[in-house]
N, C-alpha and C. Protein backbone atom coordinates (compact mmCIF):
# COMPACT_ATOMS: atom_id res chain seq x y z
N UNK A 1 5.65 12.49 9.57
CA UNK A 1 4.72 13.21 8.71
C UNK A 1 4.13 12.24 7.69
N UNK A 2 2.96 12.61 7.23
CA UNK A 2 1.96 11.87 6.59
C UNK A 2 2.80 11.75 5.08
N UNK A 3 2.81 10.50 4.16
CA UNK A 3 3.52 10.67 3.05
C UNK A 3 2.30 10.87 1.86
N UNK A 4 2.45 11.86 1.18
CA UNK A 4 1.53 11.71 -0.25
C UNK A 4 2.07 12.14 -1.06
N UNK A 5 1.43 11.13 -2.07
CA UNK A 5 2.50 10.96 -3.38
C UNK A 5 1.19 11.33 -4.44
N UNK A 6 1.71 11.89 -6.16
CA UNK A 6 0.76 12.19 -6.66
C UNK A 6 1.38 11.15 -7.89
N UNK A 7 0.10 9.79 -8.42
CA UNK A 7 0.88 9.11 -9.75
C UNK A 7 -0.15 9.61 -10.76
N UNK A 8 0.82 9.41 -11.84
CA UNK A 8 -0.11 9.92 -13.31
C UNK A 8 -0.28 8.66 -13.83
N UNK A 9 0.73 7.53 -13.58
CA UNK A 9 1.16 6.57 -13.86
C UNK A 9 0.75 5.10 -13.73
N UNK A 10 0.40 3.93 -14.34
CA UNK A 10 0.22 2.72 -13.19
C UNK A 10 1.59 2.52 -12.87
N UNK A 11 2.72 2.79 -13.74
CA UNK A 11 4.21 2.49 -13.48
C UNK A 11 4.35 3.04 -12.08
N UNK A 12 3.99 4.53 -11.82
CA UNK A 12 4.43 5.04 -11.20
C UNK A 12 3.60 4.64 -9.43
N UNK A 13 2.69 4.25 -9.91
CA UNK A 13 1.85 3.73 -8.90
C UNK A 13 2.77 2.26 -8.37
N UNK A 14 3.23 1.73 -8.94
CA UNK A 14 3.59 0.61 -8.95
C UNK A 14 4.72 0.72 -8.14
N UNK A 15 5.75 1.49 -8.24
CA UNK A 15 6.90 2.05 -7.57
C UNK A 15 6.57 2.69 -6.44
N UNK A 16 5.50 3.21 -5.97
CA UNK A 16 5.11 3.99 -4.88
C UNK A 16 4.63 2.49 -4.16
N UNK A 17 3.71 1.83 -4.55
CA UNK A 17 3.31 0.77 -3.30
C UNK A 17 4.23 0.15 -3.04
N UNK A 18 5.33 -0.73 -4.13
CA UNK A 18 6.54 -1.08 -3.49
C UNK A 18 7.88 -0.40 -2.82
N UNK A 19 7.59 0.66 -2.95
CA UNK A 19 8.47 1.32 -1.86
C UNK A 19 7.95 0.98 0.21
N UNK A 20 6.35 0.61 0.01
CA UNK A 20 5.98 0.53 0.98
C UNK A 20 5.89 1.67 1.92
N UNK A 21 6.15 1.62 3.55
CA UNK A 21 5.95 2.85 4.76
C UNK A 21 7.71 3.51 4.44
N UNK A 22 7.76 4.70 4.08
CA UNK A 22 8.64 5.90 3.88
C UNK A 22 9.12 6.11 5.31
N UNK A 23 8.45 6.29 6.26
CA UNK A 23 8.82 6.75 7.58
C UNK A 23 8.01 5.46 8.41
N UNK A 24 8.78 4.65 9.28
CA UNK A 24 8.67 3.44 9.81
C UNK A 24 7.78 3.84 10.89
N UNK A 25 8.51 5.51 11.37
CA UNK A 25 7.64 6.18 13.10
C UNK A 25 6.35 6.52 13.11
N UNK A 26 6.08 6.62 11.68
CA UNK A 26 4.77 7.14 11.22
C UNK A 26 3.81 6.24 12.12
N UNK A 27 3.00 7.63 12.97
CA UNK A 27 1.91 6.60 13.79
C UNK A 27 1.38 6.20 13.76
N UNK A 28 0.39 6.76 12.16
CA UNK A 28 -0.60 6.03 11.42
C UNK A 28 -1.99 6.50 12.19
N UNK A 29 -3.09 5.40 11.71
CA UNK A 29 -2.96 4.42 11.01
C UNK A 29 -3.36 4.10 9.46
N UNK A 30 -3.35 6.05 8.90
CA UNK A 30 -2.59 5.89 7.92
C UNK A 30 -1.62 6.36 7.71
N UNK A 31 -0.77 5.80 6.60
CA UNK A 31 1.01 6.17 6.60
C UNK A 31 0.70 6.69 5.27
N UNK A 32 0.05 6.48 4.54
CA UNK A 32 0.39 6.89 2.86
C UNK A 32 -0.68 7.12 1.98
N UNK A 33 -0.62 8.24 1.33
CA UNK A 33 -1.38 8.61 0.70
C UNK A 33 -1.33 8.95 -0.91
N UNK A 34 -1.79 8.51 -1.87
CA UNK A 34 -1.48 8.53 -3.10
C UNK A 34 -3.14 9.09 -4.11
N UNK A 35 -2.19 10.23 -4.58
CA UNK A 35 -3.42 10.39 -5.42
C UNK A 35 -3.05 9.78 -7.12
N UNK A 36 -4.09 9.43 -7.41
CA UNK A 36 -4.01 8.75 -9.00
C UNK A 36 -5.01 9.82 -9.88
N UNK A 37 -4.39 9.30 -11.28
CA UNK A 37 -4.37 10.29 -12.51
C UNK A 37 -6.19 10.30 -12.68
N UNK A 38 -7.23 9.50 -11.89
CA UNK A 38 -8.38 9.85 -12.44
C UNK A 38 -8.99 9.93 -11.22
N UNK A 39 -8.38 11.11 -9.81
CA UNK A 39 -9.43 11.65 -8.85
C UNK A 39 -9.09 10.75 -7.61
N UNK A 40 -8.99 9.40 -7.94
CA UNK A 40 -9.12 8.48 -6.69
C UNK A 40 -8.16 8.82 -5.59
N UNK A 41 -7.90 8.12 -4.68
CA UNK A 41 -6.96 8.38 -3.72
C UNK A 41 -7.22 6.82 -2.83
N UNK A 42 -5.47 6.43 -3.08
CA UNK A 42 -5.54 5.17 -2.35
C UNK A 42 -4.61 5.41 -1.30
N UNK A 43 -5.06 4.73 -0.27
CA UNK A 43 -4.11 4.92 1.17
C UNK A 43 -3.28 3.36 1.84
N UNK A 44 -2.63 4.04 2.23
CA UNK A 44 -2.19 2.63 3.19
C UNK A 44 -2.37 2.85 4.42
N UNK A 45 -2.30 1.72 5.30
CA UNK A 45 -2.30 1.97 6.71
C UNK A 45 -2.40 0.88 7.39
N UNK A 46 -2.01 0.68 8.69
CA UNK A 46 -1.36 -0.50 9.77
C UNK A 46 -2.32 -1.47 9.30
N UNK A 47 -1.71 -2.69 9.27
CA UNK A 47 -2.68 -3.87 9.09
C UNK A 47 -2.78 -4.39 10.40
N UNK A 48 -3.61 -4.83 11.47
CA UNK A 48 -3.52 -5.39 12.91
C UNK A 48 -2.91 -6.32 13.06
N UNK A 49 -2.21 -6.52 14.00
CA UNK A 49 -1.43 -7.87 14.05
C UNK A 49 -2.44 -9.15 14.21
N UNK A 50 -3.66 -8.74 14.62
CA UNK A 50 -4.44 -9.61 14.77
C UNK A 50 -5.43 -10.04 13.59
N UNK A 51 -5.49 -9.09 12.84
CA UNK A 51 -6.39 -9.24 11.42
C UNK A 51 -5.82 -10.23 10.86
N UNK A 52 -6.53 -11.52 9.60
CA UNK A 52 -6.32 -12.69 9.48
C UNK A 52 -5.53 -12.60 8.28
N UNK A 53 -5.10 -11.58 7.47
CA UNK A 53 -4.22 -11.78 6.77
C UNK A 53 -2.72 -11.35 7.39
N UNK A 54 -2.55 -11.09 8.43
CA UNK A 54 -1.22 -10.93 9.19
C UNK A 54 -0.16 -11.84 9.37
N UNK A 55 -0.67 -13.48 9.23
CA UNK A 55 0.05 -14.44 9.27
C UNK A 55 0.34 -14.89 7.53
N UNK A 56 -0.63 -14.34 6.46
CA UNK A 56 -0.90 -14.88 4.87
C UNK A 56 -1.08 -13.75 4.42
N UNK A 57 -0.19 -12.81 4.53
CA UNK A 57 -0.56 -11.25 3.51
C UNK A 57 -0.75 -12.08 2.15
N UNK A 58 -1.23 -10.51 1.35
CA UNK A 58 -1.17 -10.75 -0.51
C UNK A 58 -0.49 -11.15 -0.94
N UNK A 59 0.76 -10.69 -0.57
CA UNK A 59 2.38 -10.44 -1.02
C UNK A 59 3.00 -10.38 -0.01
N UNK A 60 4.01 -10.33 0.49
CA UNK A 60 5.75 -10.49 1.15
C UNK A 60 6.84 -10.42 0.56
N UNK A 61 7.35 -9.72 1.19
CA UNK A 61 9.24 -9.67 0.94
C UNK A 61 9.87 -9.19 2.03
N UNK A 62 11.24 -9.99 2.45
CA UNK A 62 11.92 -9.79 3.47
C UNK A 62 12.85 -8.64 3.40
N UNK A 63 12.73 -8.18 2.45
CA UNK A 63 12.99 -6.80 2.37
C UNK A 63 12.34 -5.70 3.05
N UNK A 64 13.14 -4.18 2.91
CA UNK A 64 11.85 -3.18 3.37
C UNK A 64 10.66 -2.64 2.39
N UNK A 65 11.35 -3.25 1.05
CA UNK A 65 10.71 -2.52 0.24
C UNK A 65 10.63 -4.02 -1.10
N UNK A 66 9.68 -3.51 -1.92
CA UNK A 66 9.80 -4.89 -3.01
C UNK A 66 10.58 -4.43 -4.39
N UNK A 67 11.70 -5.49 -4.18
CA UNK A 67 12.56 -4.81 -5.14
C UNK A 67 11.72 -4.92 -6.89
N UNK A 68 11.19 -5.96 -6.68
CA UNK A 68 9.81 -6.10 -8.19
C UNK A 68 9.22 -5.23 -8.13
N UNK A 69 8.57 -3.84 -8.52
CA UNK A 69 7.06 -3.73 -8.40
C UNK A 69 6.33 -3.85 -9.19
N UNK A 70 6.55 -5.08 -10.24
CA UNK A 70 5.90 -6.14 -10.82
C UNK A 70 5.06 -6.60 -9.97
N UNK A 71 5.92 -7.29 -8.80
CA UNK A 71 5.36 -8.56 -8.06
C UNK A 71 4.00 -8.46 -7.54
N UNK A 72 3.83 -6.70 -7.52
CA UNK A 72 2.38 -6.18 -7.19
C UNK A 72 1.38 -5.42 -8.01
N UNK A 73 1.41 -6.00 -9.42
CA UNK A 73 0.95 -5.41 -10.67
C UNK A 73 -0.28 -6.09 -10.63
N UNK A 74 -0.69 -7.35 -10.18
CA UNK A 74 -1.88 -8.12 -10.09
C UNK A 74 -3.03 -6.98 -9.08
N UNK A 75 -2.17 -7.00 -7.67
CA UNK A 75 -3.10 -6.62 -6.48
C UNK A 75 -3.12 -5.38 -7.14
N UNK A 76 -2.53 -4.27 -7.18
CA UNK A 76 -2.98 -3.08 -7.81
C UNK A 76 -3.54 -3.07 -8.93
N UNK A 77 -3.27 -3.90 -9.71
CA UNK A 77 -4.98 -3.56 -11.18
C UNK A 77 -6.12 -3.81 -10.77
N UNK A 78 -6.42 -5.19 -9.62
CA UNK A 78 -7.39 -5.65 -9.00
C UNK A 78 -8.15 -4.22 -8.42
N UNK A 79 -6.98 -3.68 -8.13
CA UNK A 79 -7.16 -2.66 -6.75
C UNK A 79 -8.37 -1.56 -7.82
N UNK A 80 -7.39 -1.03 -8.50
CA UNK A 80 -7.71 -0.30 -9.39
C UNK A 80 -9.35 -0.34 -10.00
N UNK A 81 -9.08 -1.92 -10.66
CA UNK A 81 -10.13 -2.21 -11.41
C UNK A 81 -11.63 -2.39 -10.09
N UNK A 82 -11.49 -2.97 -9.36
CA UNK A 82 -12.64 -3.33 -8.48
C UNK A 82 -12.78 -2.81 -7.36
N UNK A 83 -11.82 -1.87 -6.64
CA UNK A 83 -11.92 -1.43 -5.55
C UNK A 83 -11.39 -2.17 -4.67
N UNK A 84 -10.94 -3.81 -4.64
CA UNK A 84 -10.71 -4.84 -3.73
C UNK A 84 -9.51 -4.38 -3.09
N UNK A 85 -9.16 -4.21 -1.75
CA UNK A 85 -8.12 -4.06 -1.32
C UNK A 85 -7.13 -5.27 -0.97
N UNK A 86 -5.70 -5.39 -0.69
CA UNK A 86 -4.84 -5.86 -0.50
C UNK A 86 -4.16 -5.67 0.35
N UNK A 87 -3.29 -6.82 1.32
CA UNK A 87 -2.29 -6.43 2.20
C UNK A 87 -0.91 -6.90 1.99
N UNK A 88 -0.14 -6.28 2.33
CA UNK A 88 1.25 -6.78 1.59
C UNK A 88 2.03 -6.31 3.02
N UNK A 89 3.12 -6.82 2.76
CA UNK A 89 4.14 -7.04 4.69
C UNK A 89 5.56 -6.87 4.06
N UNK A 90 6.24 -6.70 4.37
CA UNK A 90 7.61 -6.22 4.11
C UNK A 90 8.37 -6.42 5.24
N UNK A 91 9.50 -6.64 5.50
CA UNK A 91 10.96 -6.49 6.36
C UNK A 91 10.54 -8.33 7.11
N UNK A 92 11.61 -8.53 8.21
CA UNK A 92 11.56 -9.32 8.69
C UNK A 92 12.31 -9.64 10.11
N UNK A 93 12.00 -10.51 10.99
CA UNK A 93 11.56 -10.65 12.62
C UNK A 93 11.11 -10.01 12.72
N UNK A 94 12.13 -8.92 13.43
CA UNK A 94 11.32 -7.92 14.50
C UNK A 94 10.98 -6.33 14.05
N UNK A 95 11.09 -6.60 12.64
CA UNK A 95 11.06 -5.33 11.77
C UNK A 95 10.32 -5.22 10.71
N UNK A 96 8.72 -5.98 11.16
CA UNK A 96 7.88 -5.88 10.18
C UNK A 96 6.91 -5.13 10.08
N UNK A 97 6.60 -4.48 8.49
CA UNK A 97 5.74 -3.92 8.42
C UNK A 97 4.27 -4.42 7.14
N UNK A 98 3.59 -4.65 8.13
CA UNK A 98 2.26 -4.80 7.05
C UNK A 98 1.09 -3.63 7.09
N UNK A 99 0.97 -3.34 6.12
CA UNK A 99 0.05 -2.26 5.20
C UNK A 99 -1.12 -3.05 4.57
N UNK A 100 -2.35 -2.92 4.99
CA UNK A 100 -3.61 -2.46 4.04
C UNK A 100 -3.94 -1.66 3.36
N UNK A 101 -3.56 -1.53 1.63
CA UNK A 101 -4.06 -0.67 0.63
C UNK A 101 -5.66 -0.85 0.18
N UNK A 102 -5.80 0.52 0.42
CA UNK A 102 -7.65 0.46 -0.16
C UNK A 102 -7.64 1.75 -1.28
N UNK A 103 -8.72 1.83 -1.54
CA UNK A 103 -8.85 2.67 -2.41
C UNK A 103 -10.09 3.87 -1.97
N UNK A 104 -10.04 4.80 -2.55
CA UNK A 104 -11.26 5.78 -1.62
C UNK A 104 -11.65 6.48 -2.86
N UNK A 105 -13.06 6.98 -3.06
CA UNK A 105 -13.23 7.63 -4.00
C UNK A 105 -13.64 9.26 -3.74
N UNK A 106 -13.64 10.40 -3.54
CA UNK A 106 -14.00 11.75 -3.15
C UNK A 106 -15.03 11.70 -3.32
N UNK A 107 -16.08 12.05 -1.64
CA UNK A 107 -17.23 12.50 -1.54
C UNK A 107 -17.27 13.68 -2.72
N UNK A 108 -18.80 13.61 -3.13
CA UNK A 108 -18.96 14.99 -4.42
C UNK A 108 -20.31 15.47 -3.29
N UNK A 109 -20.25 17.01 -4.37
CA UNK A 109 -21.70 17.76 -3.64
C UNK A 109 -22.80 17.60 -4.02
C-alpha cells in the first residue's frame, strides 16, 4: 500500500525522507507520499537503475534508512526552496533502494 505521510514540520519532513521506502514490495513507481504544511505534496519513487544518478546518488547510506536526517537537510531545503529534486539510495548489495524525491504543486481551478 501506497505510504502518505502528513508534515507540519521541516523536522518532521526530515524524519519522513530519512526513513526512506516503508514497504520495500511497494510496486511503485511511486512509494511515498507526503503532504507539507503549505499545500505542496512531495513524492518519492523508483529511481532507474539506469538513470545517471544510480551509480552517484545525492546522498547514501548503507543502511535502510539514514540514521542523520540532518544528512538530508541541504537536499530538502533545496527541495523545498526551488523545486530541484534529489536522489538518495539506501541499503546495500543486493538490497538497494534508490528513490527520486520531487516536489508537486496542486493543479487549481
Amino acid at each position: 500500500m501506497l505510504a502518505q505521510y502528513h508534515a507540519r514540520t521541516l523536522e518532521q519532513l526530515l524524519a519522513i525522507v530519512a526513513g526512506g521506502n516503508p514497504d520495500p514490495h511497494e510496486r511503485g513507481p511511486v512509494v511515498l507520499v507526503i503532504n507539507v504544511w503549505d499545500g505542496r505534496t512531495i513524492v518519492a519513487d523508483y529511481y532507474h537503475h539506469s538513470g545517471p544518478k544510480y551509480q552517484n546518488p545525492d546522498e547514501r547510506t548503507n543502511y535502510e534508512y539514514f540514521p542523520d536526517p540532518n544528512q538530508l537537510r541541504g537536499l530538502v531545503e533545496r527541495l523545498l526552496a526551488t523545486g530541484k529534486s534529489f536522489v538518495t539510495q539506501t541499503g546495500d548489495d543486493d538490497m538497494v533502494c534508490t528513490l527520486q524525491w520531487c516536489i508537486t504543486i496542486p493543479a487549481t481551478d
